[in-house]
N, C-alpha and C. Protein backbone atom coordinates (compact mmCIF):
# COMPACT_ATOMS: atom_id res chain seq x y z
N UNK A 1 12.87 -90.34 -49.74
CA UNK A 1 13.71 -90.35 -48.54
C UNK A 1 13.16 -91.39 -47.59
N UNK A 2 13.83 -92.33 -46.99
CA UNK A 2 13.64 -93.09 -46.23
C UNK A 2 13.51 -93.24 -44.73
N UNK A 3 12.93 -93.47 -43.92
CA UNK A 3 12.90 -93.39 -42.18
C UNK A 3 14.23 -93.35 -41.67
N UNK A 4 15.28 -93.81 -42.19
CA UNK A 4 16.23 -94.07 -41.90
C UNK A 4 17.74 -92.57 -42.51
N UNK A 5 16.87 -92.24 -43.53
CA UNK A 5 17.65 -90.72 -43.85
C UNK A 5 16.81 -89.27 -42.57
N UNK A 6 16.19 -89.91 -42.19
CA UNK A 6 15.34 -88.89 -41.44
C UNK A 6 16.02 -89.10 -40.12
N UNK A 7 16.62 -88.02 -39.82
CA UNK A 7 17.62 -88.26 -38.40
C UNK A 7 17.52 -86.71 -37.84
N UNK A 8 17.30 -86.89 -36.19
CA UNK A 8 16.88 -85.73 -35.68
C UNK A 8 18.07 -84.88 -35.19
N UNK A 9 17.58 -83.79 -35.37
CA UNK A 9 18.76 -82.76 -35.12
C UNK A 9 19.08 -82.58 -34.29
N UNK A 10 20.60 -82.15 -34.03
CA UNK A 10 21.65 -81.85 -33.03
C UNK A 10 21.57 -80.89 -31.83
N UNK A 11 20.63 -81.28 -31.12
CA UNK A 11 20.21 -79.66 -30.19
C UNK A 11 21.55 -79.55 -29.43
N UNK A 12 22.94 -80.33 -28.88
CA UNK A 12 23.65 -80.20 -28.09
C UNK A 12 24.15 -79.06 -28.73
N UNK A 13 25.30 -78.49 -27.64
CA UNK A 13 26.34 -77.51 -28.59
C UNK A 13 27.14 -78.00 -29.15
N UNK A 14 28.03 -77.62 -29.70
CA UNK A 14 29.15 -78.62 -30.49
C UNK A 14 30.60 -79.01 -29.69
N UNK A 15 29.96 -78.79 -28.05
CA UNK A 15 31.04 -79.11 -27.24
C UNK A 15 30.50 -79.87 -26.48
N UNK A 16 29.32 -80.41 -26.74
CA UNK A 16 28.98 -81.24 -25.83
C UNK A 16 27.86 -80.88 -24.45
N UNK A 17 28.09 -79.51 -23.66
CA UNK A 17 27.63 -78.66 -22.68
C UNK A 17 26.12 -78.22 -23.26
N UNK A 18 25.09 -78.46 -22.44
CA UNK A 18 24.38 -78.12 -22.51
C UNK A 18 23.79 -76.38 -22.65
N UNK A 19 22.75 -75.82 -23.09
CA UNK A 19 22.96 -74.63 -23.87
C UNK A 19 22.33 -73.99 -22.66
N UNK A 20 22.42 -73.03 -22.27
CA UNK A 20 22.19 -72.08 -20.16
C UNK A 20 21.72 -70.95 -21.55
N UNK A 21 20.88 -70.57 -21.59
CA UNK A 21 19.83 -69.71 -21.99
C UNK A 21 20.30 -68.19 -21.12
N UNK A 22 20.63 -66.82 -21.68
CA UNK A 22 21.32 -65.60 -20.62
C UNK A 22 19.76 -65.29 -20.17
N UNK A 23 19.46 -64.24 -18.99
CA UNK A 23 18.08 -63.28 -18.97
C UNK A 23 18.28 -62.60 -19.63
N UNK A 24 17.15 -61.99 -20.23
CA UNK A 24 17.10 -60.72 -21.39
C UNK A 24 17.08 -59.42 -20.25
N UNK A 25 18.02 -58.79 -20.61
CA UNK A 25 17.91 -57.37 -20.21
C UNK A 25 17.63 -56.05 -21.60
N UNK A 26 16.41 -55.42 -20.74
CA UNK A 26 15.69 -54.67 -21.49
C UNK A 26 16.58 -53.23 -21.36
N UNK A 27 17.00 -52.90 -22.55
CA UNK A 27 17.69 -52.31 -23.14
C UNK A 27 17.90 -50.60 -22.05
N UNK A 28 16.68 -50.18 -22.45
CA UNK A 28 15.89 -48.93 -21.12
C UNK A 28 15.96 -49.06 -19.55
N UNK A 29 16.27 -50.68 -19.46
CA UNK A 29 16.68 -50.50 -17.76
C UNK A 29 17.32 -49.28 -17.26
N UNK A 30 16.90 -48.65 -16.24
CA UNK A 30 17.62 -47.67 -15.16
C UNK A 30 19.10 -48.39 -14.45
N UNK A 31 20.13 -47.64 -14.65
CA UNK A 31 21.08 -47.98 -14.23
C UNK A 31 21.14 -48.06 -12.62
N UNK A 32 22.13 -48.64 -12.00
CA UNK A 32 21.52 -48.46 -10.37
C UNK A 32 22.33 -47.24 -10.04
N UNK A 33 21.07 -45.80 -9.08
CA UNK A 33 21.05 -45.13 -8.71
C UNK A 33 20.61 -44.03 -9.81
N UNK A 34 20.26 -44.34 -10.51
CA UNK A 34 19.71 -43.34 -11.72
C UNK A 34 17.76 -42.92 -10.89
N UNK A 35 17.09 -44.04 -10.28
CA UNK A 35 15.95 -43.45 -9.18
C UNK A 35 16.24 -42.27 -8.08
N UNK A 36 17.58 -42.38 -7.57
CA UNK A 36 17.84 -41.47 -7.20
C UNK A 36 17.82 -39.93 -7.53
N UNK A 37 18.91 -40.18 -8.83
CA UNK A 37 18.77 -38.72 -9.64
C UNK A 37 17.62 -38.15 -10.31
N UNK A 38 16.60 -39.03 -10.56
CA UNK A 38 15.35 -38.60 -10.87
C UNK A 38 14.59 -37.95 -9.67
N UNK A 39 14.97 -38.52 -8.91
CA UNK A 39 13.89 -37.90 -7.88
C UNK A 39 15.02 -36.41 -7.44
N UNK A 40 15.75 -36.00 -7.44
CA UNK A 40 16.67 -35.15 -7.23
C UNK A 40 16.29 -34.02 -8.35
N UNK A 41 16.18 -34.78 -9.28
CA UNK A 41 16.10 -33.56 -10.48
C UNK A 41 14.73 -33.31 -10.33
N UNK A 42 13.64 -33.63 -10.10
CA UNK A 42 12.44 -33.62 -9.56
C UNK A 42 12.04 -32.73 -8.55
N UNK A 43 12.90 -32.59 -7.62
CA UNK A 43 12.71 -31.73 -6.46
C UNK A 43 12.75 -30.48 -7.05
N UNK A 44 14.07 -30.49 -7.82
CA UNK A 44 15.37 -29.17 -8.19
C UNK A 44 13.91 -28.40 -8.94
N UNK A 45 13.56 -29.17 -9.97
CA UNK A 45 12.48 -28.69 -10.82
C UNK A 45 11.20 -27.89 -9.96
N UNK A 46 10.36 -29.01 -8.96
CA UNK A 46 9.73 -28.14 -8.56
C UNK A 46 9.70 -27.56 -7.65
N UNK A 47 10.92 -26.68 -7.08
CA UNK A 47 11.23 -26.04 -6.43
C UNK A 47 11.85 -24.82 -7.27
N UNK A 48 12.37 -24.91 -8.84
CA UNK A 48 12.09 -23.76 -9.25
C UNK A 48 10.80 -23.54 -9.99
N UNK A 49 9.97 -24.32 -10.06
CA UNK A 49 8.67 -23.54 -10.05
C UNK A 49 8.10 -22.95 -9.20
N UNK A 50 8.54 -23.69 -7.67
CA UNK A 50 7.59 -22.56 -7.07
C UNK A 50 8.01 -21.10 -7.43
N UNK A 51 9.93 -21.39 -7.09
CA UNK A 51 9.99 -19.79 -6.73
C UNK A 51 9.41 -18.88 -8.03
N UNK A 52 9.53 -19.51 -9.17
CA UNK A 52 9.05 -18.92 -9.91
C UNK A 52 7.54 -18.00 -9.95
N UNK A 53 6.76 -19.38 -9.41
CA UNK A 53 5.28 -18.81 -8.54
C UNK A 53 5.18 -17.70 -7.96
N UNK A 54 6.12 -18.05 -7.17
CA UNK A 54 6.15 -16.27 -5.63
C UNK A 54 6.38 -15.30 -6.61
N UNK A 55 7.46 -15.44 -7.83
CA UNK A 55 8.42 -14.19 -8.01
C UNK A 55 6.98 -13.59 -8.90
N UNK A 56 6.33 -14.28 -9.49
CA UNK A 56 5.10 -14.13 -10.63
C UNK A 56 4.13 -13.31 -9.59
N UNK A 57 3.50 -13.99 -8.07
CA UNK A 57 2.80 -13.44 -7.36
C UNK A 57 3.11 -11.92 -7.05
N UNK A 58 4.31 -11.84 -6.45
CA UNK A 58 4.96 -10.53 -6.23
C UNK A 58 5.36 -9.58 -6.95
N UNK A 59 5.10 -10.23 -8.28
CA UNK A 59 5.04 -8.83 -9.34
C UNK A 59 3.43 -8.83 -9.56
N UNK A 60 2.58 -9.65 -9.05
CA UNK A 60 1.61 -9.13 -9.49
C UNK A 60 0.75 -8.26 -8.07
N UNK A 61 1.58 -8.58 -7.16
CA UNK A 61 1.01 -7.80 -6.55
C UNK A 61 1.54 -6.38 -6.22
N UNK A 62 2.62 -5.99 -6.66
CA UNK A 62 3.76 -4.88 -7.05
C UNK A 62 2.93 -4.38 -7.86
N UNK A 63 2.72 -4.86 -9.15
CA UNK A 63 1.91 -4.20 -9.98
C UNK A 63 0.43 -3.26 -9.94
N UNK A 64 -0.66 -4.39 -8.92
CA UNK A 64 -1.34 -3.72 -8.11
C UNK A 64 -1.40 -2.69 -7.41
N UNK A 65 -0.50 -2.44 -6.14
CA UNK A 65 -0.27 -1.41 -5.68
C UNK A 65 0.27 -0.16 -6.50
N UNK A 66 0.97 -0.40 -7.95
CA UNK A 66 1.57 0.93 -8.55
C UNK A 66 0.60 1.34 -9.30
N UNK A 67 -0.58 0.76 -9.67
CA UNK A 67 -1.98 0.98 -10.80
C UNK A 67 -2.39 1.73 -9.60
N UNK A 68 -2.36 1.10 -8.32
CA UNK A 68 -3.60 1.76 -7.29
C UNK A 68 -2.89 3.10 -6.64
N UNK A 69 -1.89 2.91 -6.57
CA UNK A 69 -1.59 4.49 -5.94
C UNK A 69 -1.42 5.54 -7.03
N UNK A 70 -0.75 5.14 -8.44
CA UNK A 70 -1.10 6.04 -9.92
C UNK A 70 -2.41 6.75 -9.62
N UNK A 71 -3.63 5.41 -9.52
CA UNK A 71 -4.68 6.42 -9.82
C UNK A 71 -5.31 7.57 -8.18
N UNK A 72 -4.52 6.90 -7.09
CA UNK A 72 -4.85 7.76 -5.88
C UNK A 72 -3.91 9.19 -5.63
N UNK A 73 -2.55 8.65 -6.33
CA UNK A 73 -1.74 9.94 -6.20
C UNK A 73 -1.55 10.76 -7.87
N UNK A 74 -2.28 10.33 -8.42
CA UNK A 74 -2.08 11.08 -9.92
C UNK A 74 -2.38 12.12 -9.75
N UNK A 75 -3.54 12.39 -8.91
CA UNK A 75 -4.10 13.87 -8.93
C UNK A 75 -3.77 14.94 -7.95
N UNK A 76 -2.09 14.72 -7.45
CA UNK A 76 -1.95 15.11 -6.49
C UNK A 76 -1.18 17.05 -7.05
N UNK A 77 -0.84 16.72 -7.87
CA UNK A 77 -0.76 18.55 -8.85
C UNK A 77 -1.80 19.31 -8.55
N UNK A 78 -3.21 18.75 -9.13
CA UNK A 78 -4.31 19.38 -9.49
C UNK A 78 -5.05 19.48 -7.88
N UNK A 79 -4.73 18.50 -6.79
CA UNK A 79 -5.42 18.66 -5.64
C UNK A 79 -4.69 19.91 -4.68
N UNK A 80 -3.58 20.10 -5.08
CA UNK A 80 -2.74 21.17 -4.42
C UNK A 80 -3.11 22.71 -4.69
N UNK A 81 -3.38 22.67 -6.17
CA UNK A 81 -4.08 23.82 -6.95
C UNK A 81 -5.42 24.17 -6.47
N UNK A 82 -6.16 22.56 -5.83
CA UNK A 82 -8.16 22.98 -5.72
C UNK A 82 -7.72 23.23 -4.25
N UNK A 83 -6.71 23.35 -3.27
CA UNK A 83 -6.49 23.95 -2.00
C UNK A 83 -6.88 24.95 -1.74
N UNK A 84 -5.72 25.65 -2.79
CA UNK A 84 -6.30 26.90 -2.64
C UNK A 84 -7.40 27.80 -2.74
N UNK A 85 -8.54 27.00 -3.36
CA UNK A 85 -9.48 27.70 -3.62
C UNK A 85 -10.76 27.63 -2.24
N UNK A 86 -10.32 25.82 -1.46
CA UNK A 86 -10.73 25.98 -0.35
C UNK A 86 -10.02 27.10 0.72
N UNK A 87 -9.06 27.53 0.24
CA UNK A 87 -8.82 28.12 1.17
C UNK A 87 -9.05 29.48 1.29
N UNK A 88 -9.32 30.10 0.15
CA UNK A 88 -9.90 31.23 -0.71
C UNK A 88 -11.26 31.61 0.24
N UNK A 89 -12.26 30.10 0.02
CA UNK A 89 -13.35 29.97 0.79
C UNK A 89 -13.38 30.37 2.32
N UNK A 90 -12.35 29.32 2.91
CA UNK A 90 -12.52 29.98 4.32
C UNK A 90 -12.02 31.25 4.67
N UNK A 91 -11.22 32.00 4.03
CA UNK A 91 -10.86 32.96 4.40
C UNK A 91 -11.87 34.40 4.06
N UNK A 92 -13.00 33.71 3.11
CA UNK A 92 -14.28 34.90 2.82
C UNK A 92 -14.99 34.60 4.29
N UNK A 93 -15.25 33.39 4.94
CA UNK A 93 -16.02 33.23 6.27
C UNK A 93 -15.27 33.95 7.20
N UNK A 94 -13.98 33.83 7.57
CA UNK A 94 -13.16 34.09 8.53
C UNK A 94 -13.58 35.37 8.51
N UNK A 95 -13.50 36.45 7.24
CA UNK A 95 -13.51 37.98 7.30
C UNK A 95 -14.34 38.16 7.69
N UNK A 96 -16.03 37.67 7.63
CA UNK A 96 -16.70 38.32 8.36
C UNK A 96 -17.22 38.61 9.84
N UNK A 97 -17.46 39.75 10.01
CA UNK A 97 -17.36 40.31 11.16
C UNK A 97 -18.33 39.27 12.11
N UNK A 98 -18.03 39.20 13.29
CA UNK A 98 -18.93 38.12 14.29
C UNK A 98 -19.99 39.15 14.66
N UNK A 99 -19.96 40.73 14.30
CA UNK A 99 -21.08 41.28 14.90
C UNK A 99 -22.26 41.28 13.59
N UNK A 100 -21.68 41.41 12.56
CA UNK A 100 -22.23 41.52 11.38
C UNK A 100 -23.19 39.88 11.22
N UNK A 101 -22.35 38.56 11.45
CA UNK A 101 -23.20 37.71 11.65
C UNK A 101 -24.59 38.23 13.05
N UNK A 102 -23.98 38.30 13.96
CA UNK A 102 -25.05 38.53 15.16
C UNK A 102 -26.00 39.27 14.80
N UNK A 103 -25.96 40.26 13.69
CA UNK A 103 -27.00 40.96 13.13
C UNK A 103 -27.97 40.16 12.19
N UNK A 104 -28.06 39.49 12.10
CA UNK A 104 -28.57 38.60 10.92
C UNK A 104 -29.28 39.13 9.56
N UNK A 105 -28.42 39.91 9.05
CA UNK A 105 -28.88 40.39 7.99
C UNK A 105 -29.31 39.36 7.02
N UNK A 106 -30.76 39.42 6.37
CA UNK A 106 -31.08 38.14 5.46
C UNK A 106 -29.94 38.09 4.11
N UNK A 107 -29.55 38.87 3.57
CA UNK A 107 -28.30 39.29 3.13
C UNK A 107 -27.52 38.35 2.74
N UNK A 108 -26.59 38.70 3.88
CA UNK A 108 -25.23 38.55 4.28
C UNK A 108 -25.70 36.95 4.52
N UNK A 109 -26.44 36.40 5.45
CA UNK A 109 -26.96 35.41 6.20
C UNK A 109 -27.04 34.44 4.74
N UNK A 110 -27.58 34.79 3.79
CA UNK A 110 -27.87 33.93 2.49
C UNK A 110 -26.24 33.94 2.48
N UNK A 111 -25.70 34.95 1.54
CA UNK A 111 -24.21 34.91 1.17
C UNK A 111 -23.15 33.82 2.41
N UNK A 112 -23.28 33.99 3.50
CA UNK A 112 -22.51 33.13 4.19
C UNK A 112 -23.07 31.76 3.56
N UNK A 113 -24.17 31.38 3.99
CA UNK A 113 -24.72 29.91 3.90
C UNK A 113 -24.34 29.07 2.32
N UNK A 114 -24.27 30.35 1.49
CA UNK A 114 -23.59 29.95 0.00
C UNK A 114 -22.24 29.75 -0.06
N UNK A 115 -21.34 29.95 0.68
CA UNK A 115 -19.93 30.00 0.30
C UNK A 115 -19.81 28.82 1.49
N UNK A 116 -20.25 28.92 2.12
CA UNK A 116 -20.21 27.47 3.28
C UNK A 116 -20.64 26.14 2.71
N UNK A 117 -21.85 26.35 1.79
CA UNK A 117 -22.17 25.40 1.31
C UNK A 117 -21.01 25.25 0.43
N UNK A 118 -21.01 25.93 -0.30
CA UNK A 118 -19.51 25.85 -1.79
C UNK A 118 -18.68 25.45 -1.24
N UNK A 119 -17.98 25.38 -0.25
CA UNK A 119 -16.94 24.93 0.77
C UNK A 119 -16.95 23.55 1.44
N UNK A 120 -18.24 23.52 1.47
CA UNK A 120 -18.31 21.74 2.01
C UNK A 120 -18.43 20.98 0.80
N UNK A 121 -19.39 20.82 -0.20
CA UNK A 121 -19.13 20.16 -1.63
C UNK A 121 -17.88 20.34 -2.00
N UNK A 122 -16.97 21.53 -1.64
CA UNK A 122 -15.73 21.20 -2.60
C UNK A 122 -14.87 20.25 -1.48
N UNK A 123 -14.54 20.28 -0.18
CA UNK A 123 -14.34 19.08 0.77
C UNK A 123 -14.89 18.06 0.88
N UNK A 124 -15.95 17.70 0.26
CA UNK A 124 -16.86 16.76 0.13
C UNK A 124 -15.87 15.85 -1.24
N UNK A 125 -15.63 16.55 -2.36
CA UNK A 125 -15.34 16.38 -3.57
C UNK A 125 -13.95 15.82 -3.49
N UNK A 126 -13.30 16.10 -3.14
CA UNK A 126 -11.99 16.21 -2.34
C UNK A 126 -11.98 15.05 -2.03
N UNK A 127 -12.75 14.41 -0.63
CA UNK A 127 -12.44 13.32 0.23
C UNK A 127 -12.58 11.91 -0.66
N UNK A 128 -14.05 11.96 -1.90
CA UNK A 128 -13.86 11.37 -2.75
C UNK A 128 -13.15 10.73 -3.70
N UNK A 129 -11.63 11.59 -3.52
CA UNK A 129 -10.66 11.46 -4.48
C UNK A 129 -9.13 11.39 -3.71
N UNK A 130 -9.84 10.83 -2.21
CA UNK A 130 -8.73 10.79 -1.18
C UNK A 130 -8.15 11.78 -0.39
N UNK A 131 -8.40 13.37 -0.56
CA UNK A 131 -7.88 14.24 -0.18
C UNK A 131 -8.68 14.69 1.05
N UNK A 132 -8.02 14.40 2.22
CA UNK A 132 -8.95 14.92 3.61
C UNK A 132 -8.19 15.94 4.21
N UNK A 133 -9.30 16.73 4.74
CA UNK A 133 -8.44 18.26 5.38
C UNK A 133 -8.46 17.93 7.00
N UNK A 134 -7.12 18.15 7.89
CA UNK A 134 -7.19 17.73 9.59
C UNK A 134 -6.93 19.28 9.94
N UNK A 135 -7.20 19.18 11.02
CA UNK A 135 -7.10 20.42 12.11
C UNK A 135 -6.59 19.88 13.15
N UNK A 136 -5.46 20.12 13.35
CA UNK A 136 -4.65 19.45 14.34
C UNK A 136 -5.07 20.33 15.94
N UNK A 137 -5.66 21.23 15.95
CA UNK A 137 -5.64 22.17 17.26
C UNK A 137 -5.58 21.39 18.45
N UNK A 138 -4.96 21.64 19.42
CA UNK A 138 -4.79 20.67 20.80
C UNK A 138 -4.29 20.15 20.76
N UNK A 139 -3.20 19.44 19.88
CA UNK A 139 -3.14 18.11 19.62
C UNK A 139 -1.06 18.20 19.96
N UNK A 140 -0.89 17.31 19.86
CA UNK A 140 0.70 17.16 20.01
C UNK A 140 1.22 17.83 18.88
N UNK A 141 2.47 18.24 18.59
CA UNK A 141 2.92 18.91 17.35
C UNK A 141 3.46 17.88 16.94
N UNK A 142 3.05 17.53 15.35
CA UNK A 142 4.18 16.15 15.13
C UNK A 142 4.67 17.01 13.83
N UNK A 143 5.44 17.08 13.13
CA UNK A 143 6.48 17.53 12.57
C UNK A 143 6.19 16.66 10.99
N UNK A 144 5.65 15.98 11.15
CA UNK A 144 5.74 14.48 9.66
C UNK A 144 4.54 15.08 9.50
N UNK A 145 3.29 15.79 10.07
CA UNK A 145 1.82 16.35 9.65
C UNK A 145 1.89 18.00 9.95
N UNK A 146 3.01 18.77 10.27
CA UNK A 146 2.96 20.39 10.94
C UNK A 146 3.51 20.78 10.66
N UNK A 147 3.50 22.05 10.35
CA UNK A 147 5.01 23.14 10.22
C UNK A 147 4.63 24.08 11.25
N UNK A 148 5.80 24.13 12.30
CA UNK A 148 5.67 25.22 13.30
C UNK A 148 6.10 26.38 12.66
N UNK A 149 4.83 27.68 13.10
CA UNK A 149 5.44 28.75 12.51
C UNK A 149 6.03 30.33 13.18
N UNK A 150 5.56 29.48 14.60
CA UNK A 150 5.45 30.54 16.03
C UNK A 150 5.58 29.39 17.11
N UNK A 151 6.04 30.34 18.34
CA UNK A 151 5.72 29.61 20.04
C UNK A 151 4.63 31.02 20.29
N UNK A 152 3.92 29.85 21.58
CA UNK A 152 3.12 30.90 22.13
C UNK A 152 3.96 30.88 23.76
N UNK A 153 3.60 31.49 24.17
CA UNK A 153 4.37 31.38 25.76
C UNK A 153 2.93 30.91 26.61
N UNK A 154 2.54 29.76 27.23
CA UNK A 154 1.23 29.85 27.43
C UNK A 154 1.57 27.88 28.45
N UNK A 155 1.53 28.71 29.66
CA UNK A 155 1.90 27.55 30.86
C UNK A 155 0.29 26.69 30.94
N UNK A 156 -0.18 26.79 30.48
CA UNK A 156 -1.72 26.24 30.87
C UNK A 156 -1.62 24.98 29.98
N UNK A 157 -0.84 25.06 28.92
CA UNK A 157 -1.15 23.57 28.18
C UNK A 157 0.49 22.96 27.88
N UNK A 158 0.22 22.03 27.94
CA UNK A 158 1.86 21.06 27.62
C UNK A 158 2.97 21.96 26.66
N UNK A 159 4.10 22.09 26.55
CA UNK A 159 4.76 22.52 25.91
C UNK A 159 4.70 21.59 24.61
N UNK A 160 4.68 22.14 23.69
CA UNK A 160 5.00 21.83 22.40
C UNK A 160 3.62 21.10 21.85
N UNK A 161 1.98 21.64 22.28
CA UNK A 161 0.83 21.11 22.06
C UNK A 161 0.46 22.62 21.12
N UNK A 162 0.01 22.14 19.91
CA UNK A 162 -0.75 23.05 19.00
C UNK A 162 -1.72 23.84 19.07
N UNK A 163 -1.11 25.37 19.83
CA UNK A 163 -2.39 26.41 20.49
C UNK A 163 -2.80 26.70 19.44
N UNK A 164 -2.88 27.27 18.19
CA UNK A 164 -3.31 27.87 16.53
C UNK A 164 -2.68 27.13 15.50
N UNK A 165 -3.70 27.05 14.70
CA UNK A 165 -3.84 26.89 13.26
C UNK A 165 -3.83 27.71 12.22
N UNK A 166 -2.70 28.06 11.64
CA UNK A 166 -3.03 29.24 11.05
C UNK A 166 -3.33 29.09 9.63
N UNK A 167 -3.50 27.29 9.00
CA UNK A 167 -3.92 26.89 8.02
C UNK A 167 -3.73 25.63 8.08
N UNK A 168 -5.14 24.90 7.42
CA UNK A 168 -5.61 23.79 7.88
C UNK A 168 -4.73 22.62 7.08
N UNK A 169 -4.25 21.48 7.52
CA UNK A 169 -3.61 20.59 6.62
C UNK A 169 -4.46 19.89 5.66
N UNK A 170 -3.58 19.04 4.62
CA UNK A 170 -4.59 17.90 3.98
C UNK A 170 -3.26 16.68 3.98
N UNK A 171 -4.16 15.64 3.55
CA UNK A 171 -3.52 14.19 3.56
C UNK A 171 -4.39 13.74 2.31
N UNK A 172 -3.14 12.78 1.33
CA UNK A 172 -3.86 12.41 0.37
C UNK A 172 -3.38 10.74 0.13
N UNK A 173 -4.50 9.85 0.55
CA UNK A 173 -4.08 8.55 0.63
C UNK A 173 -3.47 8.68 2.33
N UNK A 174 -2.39 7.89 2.36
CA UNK A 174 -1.66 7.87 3.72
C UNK A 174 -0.53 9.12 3.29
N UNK A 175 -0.22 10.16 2.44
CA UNK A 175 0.80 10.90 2.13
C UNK A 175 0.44 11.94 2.93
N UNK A 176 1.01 13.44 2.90
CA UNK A 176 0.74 14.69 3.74
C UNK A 176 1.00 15.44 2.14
N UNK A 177 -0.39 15.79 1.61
CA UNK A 177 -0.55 16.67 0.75
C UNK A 177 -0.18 18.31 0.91
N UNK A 178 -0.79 18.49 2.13
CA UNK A 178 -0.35 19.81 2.78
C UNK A 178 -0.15 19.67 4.20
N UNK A 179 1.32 20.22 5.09
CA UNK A 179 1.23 20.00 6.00
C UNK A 179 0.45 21.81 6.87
N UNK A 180 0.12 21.35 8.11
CA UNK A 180 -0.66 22.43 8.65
C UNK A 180 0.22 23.46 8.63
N UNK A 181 -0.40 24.60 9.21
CA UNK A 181 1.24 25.61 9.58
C UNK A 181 0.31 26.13 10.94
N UNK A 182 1.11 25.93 12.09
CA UNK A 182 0.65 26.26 13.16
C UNK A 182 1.79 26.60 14.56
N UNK A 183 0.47 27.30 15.13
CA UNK A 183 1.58 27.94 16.35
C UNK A 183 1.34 27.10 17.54
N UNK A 184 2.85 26.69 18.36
CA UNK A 184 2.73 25.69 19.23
C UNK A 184 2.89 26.61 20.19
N UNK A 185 2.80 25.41 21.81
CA UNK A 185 2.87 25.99 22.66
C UNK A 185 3.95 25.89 23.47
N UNK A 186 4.35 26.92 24.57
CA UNK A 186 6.05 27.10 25.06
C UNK A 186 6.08 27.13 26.35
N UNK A 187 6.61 26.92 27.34
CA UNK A 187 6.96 26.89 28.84
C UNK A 187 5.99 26.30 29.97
N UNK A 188 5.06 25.28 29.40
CA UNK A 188 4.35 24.38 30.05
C UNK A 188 4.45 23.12 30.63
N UNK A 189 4.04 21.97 30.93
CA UNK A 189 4.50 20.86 31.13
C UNK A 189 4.99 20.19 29.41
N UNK A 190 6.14 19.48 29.59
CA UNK A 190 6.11 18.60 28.41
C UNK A 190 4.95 17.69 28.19
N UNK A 191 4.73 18.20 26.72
CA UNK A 191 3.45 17.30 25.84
C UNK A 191 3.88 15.80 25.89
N UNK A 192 2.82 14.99 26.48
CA UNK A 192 2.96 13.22 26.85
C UNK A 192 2.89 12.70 25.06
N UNK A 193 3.62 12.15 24.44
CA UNK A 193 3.76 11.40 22.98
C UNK A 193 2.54 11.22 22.56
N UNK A 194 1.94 11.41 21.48
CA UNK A 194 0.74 11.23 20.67
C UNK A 194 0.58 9.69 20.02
N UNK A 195 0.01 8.57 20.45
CA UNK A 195 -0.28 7.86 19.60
C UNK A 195 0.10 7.65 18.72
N UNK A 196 -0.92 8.41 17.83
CA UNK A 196 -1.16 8.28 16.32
C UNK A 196 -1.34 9.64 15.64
N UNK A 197 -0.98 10.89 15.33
CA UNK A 197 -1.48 11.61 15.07
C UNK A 197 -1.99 11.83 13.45
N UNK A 198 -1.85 10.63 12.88
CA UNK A 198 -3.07 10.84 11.29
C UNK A 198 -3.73 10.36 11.48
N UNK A 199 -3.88 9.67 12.55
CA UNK A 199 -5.34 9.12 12.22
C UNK A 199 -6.32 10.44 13.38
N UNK A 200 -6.00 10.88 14.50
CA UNK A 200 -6.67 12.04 14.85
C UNK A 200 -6.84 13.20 14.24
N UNK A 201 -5.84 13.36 13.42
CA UNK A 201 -5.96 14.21 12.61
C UNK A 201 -6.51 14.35 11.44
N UNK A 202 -6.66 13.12 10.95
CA UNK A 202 -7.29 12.37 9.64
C UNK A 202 -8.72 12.85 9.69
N UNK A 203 -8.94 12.57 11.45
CA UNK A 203 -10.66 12.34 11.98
C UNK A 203 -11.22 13.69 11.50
N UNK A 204 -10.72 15.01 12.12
CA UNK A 204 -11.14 16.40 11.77
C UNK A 204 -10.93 16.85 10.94
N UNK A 205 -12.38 17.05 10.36
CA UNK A 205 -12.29 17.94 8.86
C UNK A 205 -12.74 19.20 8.96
């Protein structure tokens, strides 16, 4: 082949116009406003995670409280049943005679100090397991901690203030395991509103 068969190639187009090269567009480009919807769907998302978060927190703290009062109010059958036996107790002290104590028979004097003692360990035992005994005496009558079971007629103290106890309440947790049963008082000044009466009442055991 000769210098003269050697002829350089045709870069024009075949119209003559020079060849304008396009930009490459990358296939995955974001369409315009598609940044938008990402960030939109973004929000949407973690905003149902949070709530998801709370709803997760609030059952777990739902859950908590029903494990914790199960095991504070589970025993609330069997604490109603060990009542009575405190109450069994005070009513062996109550019977005895105040002259029969004044006598101090070594006796009797042992026998009291045993059933008193038996009486505080089993209130002792009790409070352990949430169950506290109140004595409301003096106190305002509140109705959510009392059962009235008498009036007294008795002008010396506020009307409707708790002259007798004629059996002691209990509270188990913040609940009213047993309410008191007591005799209020009648034709005095009206009793001024009580505070709080579980937690004064809570106080005396």
């Amino acid at each position: 082949m000769t210098d003269q068969d050697r002829q350089p190639e045709d870069t024009t187009a075949p119209t003559g116009e020079p060849v304008v090269s396009k930009p490459y567009i990358m296939p995955d480009d974001p369409e315009p406003g598609s940044v938008e919807t990402l960030q939109k769907e973004a929000a949407e998302a973690r905003d149902r995670m949070l709530r998801t978060l709370a709803e997760m927190e609030n059952l777990r703290k739902r859950t908590t409280k029903e494990v914790a009062d199960a095991r504070l109010y589970g025993i609330t059958g069997f604490a109603r049943d060990v009542l009575d036996i405190a109450d069994n107790l005070q009513r062996a002290l109550d019977a005895v005679p105040a002259e029969a104590r004044a006598a101090a028979d070594p006796g009797l004097t042992s026998l009291i100090e045993g059933v008193e003692l038996t009486e505080r360990s089993l209130l002792n035992a009790l409070e352990k397991h949430g169950v506290k005994k109140f004595d409301p005496q003096g106190q305002k009558f509140d109705p959510n901690f009392q059962q009235a079971m008498f009036e007294v007629p008795d002008a010396s103290v506020p009307s409707g203030t708790v002259v007798q106890v004629v059996q002691a309440g209990y509270t188990i947790g913040e609940r009213v395991l047993r309410p008191a049963l007591v005799g209020v008082a009648k034709g005095g000044a009206k009793a001024a509103p009580a505070a709080n009466n579980n937690e004064s009442s809570g106080a005396a055991n």
